[in-house]
Protein backbone atom coordinates (compact mmCIF):
# COMPACT_ATOMS: atom_id res chain seq x y z
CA UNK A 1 7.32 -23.87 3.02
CA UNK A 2 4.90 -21.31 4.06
CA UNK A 3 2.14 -19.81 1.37
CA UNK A 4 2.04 -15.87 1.07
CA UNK A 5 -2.05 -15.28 0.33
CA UNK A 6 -1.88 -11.61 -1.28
CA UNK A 7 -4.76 -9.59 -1.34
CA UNK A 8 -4.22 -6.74 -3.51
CA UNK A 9 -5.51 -3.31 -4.26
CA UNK A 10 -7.69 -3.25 -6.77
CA UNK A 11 -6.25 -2.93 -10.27
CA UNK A 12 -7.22 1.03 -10.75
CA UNK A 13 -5.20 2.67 -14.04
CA UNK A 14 -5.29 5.71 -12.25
CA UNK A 15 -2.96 4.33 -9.16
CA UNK A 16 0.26 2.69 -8.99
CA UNK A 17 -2.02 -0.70 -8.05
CA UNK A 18 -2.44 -1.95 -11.44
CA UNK A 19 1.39 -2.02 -11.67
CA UNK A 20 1.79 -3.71 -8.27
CA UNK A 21 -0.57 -6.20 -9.32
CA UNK A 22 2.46 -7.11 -11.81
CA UNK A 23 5.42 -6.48 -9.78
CA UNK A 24 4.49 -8.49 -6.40
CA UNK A 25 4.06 -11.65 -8.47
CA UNK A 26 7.11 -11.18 -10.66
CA UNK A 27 9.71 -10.63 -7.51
CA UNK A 28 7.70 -13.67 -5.31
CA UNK A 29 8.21 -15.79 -8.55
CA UNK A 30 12.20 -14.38 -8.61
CA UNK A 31 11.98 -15.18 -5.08
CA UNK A 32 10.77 -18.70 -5.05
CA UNK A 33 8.06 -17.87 -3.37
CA UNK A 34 4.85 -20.03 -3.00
CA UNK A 35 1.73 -17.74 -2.89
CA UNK A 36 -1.41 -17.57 -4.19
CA UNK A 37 -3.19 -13.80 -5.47
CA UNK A 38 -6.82 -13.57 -3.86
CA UNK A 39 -8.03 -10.43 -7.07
CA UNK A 40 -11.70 -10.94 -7.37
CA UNK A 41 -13.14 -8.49 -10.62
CA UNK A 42 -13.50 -5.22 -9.60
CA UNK A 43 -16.69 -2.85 -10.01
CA UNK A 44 -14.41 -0.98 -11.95
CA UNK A 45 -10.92 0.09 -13.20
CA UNK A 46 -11.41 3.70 -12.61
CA UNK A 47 -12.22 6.09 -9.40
CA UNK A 48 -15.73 7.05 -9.62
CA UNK A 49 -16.59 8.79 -6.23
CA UNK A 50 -13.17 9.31 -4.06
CA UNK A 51 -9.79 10.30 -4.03
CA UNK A 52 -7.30 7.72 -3.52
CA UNK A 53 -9.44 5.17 -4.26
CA UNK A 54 -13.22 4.40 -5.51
CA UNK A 55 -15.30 4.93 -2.13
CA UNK A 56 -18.03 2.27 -3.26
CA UNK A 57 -15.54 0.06 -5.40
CA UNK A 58 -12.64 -0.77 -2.56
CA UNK A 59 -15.62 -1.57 -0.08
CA UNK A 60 -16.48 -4.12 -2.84
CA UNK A 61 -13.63 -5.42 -4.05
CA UNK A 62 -12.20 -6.05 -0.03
CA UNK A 63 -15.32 -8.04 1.01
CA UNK A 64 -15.32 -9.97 -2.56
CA UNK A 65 -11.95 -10.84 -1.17
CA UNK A 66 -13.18 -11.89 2.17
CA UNK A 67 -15.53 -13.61 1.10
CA UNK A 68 -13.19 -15.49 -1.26
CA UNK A 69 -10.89 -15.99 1.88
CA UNK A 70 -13.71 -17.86 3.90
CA UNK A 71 -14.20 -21.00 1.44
CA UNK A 72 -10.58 -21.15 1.10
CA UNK A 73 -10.68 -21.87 4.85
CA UNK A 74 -13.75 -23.79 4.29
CA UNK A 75 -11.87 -26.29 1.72
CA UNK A 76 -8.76 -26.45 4.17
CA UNK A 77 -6.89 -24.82 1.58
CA UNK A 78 -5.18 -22.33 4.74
CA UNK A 79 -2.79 -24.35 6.44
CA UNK A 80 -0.58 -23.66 9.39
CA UNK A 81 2.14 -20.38 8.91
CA UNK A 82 0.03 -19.45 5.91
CA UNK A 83 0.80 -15.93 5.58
CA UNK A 84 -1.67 -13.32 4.71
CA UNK A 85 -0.18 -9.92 2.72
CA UNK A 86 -2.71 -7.42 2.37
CA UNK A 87 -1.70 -4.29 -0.37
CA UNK A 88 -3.51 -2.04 2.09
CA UNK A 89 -3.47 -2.44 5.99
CA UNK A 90 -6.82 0.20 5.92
CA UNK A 91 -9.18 -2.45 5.39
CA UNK A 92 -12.34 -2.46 7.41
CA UNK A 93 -13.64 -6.27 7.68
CA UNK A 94 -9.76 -7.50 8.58
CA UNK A 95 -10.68 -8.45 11.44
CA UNK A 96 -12.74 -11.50 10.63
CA UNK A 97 -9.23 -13.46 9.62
CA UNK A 98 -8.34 -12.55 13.21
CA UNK A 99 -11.59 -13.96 14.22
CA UNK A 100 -10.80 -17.17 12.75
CA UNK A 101 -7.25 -17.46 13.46
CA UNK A 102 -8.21 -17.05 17.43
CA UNK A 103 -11.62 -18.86 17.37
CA UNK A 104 -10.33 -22.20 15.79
CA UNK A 105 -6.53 -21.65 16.86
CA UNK A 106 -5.15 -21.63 13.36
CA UNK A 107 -1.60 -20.64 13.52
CA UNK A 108 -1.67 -18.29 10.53
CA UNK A 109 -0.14 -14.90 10.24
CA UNK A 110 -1.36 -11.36 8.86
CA UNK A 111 0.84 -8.50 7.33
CA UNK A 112 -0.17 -5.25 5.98
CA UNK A 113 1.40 -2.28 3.74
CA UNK A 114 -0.27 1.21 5.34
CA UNK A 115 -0.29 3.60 2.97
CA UNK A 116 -2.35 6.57 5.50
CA UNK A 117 -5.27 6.75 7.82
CA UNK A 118 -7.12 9.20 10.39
CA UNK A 119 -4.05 9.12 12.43
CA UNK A 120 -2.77 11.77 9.60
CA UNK A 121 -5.14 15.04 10.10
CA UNK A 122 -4.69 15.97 6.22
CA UNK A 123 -5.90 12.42 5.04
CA UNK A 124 -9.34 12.00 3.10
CA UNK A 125 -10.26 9.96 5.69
CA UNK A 126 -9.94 11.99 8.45
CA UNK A 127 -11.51 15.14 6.24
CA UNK A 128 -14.64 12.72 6.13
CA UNK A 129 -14.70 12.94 9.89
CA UNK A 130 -13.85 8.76 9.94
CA UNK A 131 -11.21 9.58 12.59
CA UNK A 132 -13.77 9.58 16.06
CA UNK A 133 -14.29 5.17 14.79
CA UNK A 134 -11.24 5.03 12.43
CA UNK A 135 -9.21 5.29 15.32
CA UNK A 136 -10.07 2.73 17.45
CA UNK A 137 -10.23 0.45 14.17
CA UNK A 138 -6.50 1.07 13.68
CA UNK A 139 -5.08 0.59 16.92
CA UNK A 140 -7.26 -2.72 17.02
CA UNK A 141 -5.70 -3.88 13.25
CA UNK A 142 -1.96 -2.78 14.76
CA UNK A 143 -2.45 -5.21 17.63
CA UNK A 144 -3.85 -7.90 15.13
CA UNK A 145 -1.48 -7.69 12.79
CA UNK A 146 2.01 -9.57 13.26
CA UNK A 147 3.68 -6.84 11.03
CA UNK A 148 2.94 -3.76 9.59
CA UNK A 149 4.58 -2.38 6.44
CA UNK A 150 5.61 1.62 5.88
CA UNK A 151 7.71 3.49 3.56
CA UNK A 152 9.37 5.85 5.84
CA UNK A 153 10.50 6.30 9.15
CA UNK A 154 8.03 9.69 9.01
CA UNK A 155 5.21 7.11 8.12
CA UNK A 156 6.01 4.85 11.48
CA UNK A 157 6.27 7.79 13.77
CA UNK A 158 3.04 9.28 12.55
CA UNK A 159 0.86 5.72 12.57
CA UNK A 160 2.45 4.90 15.94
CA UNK A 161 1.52 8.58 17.59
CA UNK A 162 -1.56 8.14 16.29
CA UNK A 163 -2.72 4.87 17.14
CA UNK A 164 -1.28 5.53 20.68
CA UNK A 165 -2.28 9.15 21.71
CA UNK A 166 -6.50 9.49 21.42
CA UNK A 167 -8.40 10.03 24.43
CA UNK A 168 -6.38 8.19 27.71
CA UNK A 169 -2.81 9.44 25.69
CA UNK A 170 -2.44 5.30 26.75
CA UNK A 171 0.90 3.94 24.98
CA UNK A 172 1.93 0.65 23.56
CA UNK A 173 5.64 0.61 23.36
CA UNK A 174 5.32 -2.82 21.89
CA UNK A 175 3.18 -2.19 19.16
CA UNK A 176 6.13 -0.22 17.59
CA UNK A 177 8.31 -2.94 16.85
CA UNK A 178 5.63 -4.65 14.68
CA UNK A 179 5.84 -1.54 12.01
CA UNK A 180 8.36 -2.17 9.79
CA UNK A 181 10.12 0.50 7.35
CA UNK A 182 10.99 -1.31 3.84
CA UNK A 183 9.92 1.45 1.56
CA UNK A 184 7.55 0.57 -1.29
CA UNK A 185 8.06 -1.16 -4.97
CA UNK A 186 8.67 1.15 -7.89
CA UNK A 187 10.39 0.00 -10.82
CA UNK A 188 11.56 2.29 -13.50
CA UNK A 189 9.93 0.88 -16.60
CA UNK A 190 8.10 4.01 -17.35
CA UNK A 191 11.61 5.81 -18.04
CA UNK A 192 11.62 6.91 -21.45
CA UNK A 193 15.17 8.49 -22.17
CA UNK A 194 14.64 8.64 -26.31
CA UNK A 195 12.06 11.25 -25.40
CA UNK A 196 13.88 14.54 -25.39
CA UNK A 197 13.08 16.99 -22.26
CA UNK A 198 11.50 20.40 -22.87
CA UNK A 199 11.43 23.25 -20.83
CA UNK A 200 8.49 22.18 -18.78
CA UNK A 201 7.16 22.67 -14.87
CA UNK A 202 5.11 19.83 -14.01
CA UNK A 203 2.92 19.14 -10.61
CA UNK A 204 2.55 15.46 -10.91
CA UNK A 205 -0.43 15.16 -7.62
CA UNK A 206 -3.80 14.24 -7.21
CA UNK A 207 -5.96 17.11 -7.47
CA UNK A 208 -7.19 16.93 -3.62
CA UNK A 209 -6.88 19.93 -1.09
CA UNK A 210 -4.17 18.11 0.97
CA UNK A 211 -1.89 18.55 -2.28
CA UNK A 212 -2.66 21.97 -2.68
CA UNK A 213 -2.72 22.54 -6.20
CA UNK A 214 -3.94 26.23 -6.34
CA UNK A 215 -0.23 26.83 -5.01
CA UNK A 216 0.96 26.07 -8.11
CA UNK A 217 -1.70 27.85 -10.38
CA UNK A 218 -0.04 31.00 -8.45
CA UNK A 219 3.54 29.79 -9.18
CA UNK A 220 2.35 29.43 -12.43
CA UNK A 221 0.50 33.00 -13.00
CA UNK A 222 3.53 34.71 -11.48
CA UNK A 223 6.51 33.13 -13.60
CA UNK A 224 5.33 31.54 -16.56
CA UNK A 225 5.32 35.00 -18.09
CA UNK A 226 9.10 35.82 -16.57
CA UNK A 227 10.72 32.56 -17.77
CA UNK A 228 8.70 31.59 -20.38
CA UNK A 229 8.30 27.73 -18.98
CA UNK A 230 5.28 25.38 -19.57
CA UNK A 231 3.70 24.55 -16.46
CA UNK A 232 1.12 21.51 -16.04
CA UNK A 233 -0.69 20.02 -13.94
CA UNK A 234 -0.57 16.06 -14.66
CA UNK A 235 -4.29 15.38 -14.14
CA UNK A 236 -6.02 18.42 -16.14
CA UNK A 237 -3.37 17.45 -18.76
CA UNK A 238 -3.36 13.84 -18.96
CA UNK A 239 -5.43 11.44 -20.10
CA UNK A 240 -3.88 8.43 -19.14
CA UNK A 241 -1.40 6.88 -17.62
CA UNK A 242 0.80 6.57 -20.36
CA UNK A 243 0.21 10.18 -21.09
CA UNK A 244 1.23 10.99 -17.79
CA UNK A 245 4.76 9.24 -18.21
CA UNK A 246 5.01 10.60 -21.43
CA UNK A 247 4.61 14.09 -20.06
CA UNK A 248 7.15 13.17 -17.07
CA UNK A 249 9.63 12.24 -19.32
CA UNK A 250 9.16 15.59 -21.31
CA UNK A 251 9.60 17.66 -17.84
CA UNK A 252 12.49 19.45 -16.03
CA UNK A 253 11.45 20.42 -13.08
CA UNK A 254 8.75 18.50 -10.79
CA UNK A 255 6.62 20.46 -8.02
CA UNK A 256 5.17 19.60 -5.09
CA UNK A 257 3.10 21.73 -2.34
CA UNK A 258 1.63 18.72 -0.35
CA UNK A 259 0.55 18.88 3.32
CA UNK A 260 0.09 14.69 3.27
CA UNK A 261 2.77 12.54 2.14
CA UNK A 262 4.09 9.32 3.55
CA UNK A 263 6.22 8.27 0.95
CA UNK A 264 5.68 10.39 -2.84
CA UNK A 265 5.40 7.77 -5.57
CA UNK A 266 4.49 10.74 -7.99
CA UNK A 267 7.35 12.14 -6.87
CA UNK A 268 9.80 9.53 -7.03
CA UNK A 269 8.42 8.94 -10.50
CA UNK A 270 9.41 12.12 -11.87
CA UNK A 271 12.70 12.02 -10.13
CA UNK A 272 12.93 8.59 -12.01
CA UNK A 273 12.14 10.34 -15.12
CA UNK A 274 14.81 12.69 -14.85
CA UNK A 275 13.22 15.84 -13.04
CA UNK A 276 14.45 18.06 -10.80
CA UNK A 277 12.45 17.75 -7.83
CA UNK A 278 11.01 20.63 -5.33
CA UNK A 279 9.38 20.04 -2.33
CA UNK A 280 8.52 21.41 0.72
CA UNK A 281 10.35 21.17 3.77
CA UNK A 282 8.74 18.87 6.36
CA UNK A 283 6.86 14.98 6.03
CA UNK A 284 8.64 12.65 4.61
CA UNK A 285 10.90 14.61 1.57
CA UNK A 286 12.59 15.66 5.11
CA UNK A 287 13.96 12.60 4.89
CA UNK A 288 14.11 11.35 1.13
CA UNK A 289 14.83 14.42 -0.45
CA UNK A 290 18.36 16.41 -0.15
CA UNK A 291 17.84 19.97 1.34
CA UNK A 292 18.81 22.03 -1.97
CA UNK A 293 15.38 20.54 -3.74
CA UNK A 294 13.56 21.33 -0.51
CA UNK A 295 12.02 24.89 -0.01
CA UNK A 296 10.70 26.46 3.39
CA UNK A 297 8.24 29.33 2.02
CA UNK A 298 6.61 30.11 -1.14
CA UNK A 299 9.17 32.84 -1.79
CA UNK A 300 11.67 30.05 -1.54
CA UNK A 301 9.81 27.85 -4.09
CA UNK A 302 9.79 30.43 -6.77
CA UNK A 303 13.53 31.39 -6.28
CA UNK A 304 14.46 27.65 -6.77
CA UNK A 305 12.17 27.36 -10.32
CA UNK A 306 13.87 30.09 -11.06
CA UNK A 307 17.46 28.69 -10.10
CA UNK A 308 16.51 25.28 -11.49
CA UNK A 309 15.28 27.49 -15.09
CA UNK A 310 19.14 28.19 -15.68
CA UNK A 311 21.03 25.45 -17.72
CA UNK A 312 24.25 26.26 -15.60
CA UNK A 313 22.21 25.38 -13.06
CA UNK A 314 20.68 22.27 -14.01
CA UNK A 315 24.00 20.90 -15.02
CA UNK A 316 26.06 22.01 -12.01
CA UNK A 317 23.27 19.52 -9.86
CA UNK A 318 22.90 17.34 -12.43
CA UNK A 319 25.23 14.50 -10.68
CA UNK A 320 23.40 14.63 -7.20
CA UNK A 321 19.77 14.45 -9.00
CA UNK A 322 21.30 11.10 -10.93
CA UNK A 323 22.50 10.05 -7.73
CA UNK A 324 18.82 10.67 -6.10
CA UNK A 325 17.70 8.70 -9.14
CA UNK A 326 19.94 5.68 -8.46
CA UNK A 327 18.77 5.85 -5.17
CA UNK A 328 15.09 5.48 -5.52
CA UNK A 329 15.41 2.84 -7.82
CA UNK A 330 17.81 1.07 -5.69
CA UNK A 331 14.98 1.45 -3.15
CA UNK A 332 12.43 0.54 -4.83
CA UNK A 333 13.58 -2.56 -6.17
CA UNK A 334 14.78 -4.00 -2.83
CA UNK A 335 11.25 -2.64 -0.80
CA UNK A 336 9.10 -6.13 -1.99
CA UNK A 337 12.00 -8.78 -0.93
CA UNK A 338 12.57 -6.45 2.75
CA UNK A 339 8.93 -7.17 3.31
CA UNK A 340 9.63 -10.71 2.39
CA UNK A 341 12.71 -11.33 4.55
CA UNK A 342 10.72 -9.60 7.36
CA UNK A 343 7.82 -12.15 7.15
CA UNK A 344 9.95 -15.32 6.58
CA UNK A 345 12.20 -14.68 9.42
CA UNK A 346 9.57 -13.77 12.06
């Protein structure tokens, strides 16, 4: 039986990669799966310099792991249909396994989970100006990769446009079908329903430009006053992660004002926790989110805190939001075995 060789994101308490660092052993071991984890020790647990993660810390950490991946080559220890998982597909130095796999015709395959890159114009990334060499990196790791791993159908259209359409506008109808949409693991043990829910607005984002958070300091100025809600912003409030669950649990109403999202884990977590969630009307809550908790203008964001404010209201949806609940930890569960069935059967 083929070996999965995973090569995690760094364990940061800040991101969800701590927790997957947990959950992709636990469902391979529920799977009867044989695989080995390739987590050298991080600079650090925390995001120093960055966004979503540590700028010198990842670079680290990835070519710890490379280098970690060489002597297991160099013991024999890879052997043929070995199957590579990387945690994230944005990972410059990749292409050495590639180098390897061609040079000595090893018959090894590579998968990958893409979380963003310059393809999307609102990703740190491409704010750094990476996207006149990220570019031509990504369309290079889509052909190298046997499959590629995305959350949403949003997520495939945008990294397929992008790695496609730069300078000739040259297409690769092929590379398409190696992009696969399995969504991505979140399990609900964060859910706290002993903790009782207060009347509490809550923008659950990173505090980067592409998730606008000075929208809702002006949501806040204007109605905190008129209905006499809390509203908070997760990372000036939080210390911690726990805190941060702790404080989703507590909230009604989630927001969101984000010009770059692929999937929403922050999102999905609060939904998880029991908030109502509002988001804007286009990425990819066009096609997770049901159009009553998605608003088109900022006028139409404050009328629905408003609406959402009302008991009446909040029980009269409650049935649909415990559906959307249901669903996206239905999802969740099932995204780590899709990617498995994916790679066993190709």
């Amino acid at each position: 039986m083929s070996k999965i060789w995973l090569l995690p994101i760094e364990p940061l308490i800040e991101r969800y990669s701590a927790q997957w660092l947990k959950w992709f052993p636990e469902e391979f071991n529920r799977l009867g799966i044989d695989f080995e984890i390739i987590n050298p020790k991080p600079l650090s647990d925390t995001i120093r310099q960055g966004s979503f993660l540590d700028i010198i810390g990842t670079n680290y950490y990835k070519m710890t792991q490379l280098q970690q991946v060489c002597l297991l080559f160099e013991e024999g220890r890879i052997k043929e249909n070995d199957i590579f998982l990387l945690a994230e597909g944005w990972f410059p130095g990749i292409e050495m396994l590639a180098y390897i796999r061609d040079a000595l015709g090893l018959k090894f395959k590579i998968y990958s989970i893409f979380h963003a890159g310059t393809y999307d114009p609102y990703d740190f990334l491409t704010q750094k100006g990476m996207r006149k060499w990220g570019k031509h990196l990504e369309r290079s790791w889509l052909e190298m990769y046997d499959g590629v791993f995305v959350a949403t159908e949003f997520h495939k259209e945008l990294l397929f446009k992008g790695i496609n359409y730069f300078e000739t506008g040259s297409i690769n109808l092929d590379l398409k079908d190696k992009i696969h949409v399995t969504g991505l693991p979140i399990y609900p043990e964060f859910v706290r329903p002993d903790i009782e829910k207060s009347n509490i607005v809550v923008f659950p984002h990173r505090l980067d430009m592409e998730k606008q958070p000075e929208i809702f300091d002006d949501l806040k100025n204007e109605l905190q006053l008129q209905i006499y809600w809390e509203f908070y912003k997760t990372k000036e409030f939080c210390e911690n992660k726990n805190q941060y669950y702790i404080l989703l649990n507590q909230s009604k109403i989630s927001v969101s004002c984000a010009l770059q999202e692929t999937f929403g884990i922050c999102m999905q977590e609060s939904v998880m926790c029991g908030c109502i969630p509002l988001v804007p009307d286009r990425l990819s809550y066009k096609e997770l989110y049901p159009d009553v908790y998605r608003y088109t203008s900022y006028e139409d964001l404050k009328e629905k805190v408003k609406c959402f404010t009302v008991d009446y209201n909040i029980r009269l949806y409650s049935s649909l939001l415990e559906n959307l609940r249901q669903r996206f930890i239905k999802k969740g569960a099932e995204a780590i075995p899709n990617m498995v069935k994916i790679i066993m059967e190709n």
